[in-house]
C-alpha atoms as a PDB file:
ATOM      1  CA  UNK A   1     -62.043 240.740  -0.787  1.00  0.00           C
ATOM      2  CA  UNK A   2     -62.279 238.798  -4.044  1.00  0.00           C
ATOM      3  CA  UNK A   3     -64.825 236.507  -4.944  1.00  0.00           C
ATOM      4  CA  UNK A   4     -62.143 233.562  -4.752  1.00  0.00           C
ATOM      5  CA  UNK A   5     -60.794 234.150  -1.091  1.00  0.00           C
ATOM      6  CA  UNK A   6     -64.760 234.736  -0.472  1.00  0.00           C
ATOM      7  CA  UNK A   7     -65.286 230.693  -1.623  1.00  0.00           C
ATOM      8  CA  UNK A   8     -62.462 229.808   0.335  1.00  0.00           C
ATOM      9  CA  UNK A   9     -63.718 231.283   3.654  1.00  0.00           C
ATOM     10  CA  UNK A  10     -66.458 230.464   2.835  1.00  0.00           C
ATOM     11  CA  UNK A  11     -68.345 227.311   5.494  1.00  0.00           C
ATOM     12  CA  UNK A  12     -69.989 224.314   4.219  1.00  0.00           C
ATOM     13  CA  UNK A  13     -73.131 223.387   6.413  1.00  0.00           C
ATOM     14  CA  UNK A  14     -71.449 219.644   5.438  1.00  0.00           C
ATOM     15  CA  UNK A  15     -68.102 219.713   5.264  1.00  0.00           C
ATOM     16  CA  UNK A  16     -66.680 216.928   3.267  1.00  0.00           C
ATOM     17  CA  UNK A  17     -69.512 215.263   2.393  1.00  0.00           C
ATOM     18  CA  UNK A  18     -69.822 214.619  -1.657  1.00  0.00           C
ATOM     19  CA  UNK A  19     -71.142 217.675  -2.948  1.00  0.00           C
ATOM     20  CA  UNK A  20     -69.566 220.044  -0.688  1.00  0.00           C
ATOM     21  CA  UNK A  21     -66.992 222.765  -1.711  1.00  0.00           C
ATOM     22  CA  UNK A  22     -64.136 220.713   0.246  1.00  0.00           C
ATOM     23  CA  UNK A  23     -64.979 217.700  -1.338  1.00  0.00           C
ATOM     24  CA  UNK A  24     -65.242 218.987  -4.531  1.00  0.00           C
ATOM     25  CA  UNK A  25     -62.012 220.635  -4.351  1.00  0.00           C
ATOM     26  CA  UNK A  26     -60.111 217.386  -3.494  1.00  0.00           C
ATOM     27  CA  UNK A  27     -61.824 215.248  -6.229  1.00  0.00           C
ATOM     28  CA  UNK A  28     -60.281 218.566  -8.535  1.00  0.00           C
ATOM     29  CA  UNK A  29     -56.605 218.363  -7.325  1.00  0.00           C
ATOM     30  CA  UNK A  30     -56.537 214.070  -7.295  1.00  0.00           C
ATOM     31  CA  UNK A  31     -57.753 214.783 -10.503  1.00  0.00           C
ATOM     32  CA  UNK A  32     -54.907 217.173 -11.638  1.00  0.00           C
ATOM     33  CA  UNK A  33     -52.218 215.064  -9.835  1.00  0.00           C
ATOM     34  CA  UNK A  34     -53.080 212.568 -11.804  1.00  0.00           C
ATOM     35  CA  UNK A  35     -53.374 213.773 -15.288  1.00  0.00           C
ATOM     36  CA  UNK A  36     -49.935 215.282 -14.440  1.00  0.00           C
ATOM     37  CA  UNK A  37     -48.798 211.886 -13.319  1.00  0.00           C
ATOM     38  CA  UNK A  38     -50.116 210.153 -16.379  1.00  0.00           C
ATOM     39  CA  UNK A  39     -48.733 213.018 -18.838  1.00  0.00           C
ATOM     40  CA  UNK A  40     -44.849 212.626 -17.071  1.00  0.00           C
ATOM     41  CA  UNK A  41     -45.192 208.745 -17.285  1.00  0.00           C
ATOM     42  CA  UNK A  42     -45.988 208.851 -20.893  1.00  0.00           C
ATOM     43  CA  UNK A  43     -43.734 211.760 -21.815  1.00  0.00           C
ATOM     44  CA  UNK A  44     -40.495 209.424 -20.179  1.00  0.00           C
ATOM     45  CA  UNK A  45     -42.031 205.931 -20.932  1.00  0.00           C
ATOM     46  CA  UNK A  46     -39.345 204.803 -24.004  1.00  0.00           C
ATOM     47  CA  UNK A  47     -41.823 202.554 -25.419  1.00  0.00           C
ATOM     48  CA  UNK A  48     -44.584 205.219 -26.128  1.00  0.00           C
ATOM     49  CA  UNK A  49     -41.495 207.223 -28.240  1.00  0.00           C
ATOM     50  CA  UNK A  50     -40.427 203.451 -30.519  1.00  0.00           C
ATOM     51  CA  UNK A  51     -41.505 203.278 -33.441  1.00  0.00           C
ATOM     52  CA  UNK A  52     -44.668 200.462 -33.190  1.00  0.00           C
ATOM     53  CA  UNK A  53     -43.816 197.079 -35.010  1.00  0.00           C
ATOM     54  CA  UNK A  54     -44.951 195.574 -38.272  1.00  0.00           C
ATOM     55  CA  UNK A  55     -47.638 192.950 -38.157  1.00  0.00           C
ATOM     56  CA  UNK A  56     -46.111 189.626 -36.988  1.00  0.00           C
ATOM     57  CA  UNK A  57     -46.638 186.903 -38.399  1.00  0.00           C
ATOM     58  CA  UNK A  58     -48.869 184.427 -36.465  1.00  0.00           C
ATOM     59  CA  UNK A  59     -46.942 181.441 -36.855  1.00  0.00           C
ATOM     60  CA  UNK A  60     -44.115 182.818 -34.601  1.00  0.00           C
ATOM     61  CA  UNK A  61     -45.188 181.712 -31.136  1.00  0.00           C
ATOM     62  CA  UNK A  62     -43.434 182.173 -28.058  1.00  0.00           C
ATOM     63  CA  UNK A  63     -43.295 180.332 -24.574  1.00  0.00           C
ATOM     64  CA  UNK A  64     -43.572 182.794 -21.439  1.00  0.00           C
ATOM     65  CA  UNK A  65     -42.862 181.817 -18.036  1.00  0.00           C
ATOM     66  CA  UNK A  66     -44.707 183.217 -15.894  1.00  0.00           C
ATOM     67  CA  UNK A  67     -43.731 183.737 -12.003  1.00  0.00           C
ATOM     68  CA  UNK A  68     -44.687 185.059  -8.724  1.00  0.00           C
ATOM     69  CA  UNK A  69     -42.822 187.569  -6.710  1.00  0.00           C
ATOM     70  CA  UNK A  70     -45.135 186.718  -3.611  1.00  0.00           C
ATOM     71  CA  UNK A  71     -44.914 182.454  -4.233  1.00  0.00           C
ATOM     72  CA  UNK A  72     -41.181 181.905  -5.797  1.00  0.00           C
ATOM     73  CA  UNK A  73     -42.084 178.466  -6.767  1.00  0.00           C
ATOM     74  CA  UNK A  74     -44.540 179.067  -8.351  1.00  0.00           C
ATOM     75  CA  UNK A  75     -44.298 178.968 -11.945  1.00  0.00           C
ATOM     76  CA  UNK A  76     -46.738 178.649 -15.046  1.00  0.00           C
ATOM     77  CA  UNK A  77     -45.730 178.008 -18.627  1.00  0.00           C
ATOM     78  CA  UNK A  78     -48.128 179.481 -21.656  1.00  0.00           C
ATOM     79  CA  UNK A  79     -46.872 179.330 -25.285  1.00  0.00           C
ATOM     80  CA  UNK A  80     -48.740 182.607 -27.215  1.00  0.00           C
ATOM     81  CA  UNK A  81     -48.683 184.675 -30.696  1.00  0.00           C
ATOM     82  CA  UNK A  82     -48.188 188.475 -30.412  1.00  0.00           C
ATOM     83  CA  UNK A  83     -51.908 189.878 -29.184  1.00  0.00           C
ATOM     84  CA  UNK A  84     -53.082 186.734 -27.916  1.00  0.00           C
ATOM     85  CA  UNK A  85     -54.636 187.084 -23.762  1.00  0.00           C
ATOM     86  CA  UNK A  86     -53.816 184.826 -21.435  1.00  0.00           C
ATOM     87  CA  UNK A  87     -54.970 184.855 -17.627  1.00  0.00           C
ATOM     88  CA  UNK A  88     -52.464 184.876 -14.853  1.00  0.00           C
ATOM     89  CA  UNK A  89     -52.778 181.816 -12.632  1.00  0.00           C
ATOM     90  CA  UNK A  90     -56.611 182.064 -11.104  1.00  0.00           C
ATOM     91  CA  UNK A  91     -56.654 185.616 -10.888  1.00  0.00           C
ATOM     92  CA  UNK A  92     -58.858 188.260 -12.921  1.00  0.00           C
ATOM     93  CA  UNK A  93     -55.698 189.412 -14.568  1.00  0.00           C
ATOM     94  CA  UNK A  94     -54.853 188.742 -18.338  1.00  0.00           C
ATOM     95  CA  UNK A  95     -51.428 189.721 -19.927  1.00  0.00           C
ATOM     96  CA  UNK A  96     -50.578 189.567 -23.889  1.00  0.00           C
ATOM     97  CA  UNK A  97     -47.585 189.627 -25.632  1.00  0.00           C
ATOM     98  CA  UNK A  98     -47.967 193.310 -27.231  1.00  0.00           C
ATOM     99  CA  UNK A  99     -44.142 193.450 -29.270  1.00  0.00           C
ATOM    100  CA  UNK A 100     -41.396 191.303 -30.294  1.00  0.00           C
ATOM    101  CA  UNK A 101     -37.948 192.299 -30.513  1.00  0.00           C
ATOM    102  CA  UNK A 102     -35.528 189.827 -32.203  1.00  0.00           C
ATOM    103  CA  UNK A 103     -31.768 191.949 -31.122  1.00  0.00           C
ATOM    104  CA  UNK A 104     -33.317 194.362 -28.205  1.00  0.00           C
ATOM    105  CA  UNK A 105     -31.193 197.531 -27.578  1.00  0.00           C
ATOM    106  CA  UNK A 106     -31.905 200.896 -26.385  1.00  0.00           C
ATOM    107  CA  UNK A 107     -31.114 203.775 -28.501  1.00  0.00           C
ATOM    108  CA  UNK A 108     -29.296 206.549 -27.123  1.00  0.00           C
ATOM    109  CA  UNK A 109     -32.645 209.055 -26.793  1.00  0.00           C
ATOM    110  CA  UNK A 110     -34.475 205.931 -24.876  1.00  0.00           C
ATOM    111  CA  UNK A 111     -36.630 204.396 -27.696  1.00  0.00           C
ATOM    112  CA  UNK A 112     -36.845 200.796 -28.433  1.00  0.00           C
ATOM    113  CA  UNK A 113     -35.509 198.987 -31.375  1.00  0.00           C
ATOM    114  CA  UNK A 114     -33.747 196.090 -32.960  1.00  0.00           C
ATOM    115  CA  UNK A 115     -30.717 196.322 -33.982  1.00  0.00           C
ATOM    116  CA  UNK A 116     -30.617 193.156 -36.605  1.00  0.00           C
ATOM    117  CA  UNK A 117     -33.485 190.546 -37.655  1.00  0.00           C
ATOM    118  CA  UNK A 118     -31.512 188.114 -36.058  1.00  0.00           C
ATOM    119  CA  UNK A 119     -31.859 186.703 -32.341  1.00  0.00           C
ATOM    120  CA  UNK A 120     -29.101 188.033 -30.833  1.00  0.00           C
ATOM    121  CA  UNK A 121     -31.038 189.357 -27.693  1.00  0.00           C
ATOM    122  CA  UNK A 122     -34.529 188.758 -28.192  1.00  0.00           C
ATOM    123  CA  UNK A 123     -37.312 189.995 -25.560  1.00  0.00           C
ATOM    124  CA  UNK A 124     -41.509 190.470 -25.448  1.00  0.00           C
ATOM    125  CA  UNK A 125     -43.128 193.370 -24.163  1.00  0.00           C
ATOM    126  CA  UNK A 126     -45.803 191.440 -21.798  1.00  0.00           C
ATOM    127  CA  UNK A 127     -48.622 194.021 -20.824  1.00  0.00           C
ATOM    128  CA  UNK A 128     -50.896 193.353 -18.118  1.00  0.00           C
ATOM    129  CA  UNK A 129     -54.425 193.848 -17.826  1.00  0.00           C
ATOM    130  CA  UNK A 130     -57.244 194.380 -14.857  1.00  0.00           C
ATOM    131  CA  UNK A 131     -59.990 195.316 -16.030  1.00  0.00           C
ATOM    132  CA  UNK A 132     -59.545 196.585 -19.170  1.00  0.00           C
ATOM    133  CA  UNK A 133     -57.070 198.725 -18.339  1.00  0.00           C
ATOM    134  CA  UNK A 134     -53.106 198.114 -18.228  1.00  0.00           C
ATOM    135  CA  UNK A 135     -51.730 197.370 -14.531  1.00  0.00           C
ATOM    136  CA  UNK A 136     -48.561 196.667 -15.445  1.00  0.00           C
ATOM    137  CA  UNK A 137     -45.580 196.093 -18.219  1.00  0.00           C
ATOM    138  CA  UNK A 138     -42.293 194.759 -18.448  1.00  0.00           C
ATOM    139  CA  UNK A 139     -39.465 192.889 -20.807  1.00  0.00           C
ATOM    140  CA  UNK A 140     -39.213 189.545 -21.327  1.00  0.00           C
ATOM    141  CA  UNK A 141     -36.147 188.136 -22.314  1.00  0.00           C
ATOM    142  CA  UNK A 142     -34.639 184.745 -23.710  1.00  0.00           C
ATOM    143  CA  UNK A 143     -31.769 183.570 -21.399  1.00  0.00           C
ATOM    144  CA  UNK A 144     -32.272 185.972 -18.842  1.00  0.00           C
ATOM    145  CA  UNK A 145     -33.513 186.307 -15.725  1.00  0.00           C
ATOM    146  CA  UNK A 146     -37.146 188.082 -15.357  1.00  0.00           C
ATOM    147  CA  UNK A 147     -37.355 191.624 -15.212  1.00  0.00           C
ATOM    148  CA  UNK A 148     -39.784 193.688 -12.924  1.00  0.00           C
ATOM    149  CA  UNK A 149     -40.563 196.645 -11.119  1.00  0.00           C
ATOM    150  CA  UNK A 150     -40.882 196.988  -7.511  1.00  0.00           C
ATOM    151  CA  UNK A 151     -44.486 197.047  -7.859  1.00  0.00           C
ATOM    152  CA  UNK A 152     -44.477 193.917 -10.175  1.00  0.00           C
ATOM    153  CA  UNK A 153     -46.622 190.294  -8.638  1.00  0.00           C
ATOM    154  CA  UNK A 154     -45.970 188.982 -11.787  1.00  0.00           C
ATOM    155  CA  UNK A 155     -42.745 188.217 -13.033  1.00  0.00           C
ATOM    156  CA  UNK A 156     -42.282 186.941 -16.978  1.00  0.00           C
ATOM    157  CA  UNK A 157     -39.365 185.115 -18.676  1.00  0.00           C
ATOM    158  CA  UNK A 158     -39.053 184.299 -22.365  1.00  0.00           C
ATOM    159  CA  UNK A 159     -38.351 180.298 -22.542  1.00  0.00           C
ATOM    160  CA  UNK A 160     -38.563 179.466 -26.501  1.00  0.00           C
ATOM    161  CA  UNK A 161     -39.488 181.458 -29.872  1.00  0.00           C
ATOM    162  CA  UNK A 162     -40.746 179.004 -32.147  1.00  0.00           C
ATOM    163  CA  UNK A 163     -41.581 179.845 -36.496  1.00  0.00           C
ATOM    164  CA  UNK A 164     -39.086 183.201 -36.308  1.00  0.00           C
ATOM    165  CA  UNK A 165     -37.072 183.104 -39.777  1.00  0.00           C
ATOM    166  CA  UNK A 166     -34.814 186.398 -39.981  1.00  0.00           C
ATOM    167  CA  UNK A 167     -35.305 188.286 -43.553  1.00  0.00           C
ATOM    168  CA  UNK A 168     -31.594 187.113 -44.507  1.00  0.00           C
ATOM    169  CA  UNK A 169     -33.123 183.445 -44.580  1.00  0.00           C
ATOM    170  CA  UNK A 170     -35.389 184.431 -47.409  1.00  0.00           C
ATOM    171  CA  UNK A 171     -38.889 185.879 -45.266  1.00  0.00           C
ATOM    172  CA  UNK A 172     -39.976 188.818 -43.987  1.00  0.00           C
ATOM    173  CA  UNK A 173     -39.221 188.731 -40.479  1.00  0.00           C
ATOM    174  CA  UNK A 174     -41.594 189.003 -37.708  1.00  0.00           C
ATOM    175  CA  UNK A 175     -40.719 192.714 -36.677  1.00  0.00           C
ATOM    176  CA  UNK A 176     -40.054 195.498 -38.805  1.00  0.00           C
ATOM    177  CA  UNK A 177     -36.100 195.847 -38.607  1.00  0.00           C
ATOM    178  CA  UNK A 178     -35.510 199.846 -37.408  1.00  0.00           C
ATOM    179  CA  UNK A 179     -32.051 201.767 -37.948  1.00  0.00           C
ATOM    180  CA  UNK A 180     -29.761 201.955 -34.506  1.00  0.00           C
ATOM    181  CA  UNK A 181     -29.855 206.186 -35.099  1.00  0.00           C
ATOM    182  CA  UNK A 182     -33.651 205.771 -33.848  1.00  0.00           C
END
């Protein structure tokens, strides 16, 4: 017999109590699962693989509405820069604006980018936070409806972008303009 099938023969005098060899092994495989969960969300998550913006410019605000999956008419209105928290409603939660994208498209290999400096489809990347850590993401977009996952409370819609001035008006836009070949 090997030393490995002798541990797993082997009887704890307190089976699955914290310390034991069953609960020990358990906490090991959760633990596993989800490093391998985290590794296959970030290896297919599009935005992790785009190319991270420019610094925008902090006069370019934009006006989020936010929703509620749970209430439908409920709605709240917040106007924010890029990196500015806000709380959602009277919860713990805080969201930010994290990217702007002035012409949104997705590029054939999944990574996201704008096409032109112009607003031809613009959208936010909303991220939100619980406790320091991100619960949740999604696209924002101007003239849309909101977009969410199935596991989404929060729902977010893009209502205004006030101070954006393209590059062909004379400024250097808000976002760093990136090729369509990705």
């Amino acid at each position: 017999m090997h030393a490995r099938d002798d541990q797993l023969n082997r009887q704890d005098p307190e089976p699955n109590t914290r310390g034991s060899y069953a609960w020990r092994r358990g906490v090991g495989a959760v633990a596993v699962f989800a490093l391998m969960l985290v590794g296959s969300v970030q290896a297919s998550d599009p935005i992790t693989d785009a190319t991270r913006d420019a610094a925008v410019d902090s006069s370019v605000h934009f006006v989020v509405e936010i929703g509620s999956r749970l209430y439908p008419d409920w709605h709240e209105t917040v106007r924010v820069t890029v990196f500015e928290p806000f709380y959602l409603a009277d919860t713990d939660l805080s969201a930010r604006v994290e990217r702007f994208v002035p012409d949104f498209r997705i590029s054939e290999t999944g990574r996201i980018l704008s096409q032109t400096d112009q607003l031809e489809n613009p959208a936010v990347h909303v991220v939100v936070f619980g406790d320091s850590a991100t619960s949740d993401s999604t696209w924002a977009f101007l003239n849309f409806p909101p977009h969410f996952s199935p596991e989404s409370f929060f729902t977010f819609r893009l209502k205004q972008i006030e101070g954006y001035v393209p590059a062909a008006a004379g400024r250097d836009p808000a976002i760093k303009r990136e090729d369509a070949d990705g």
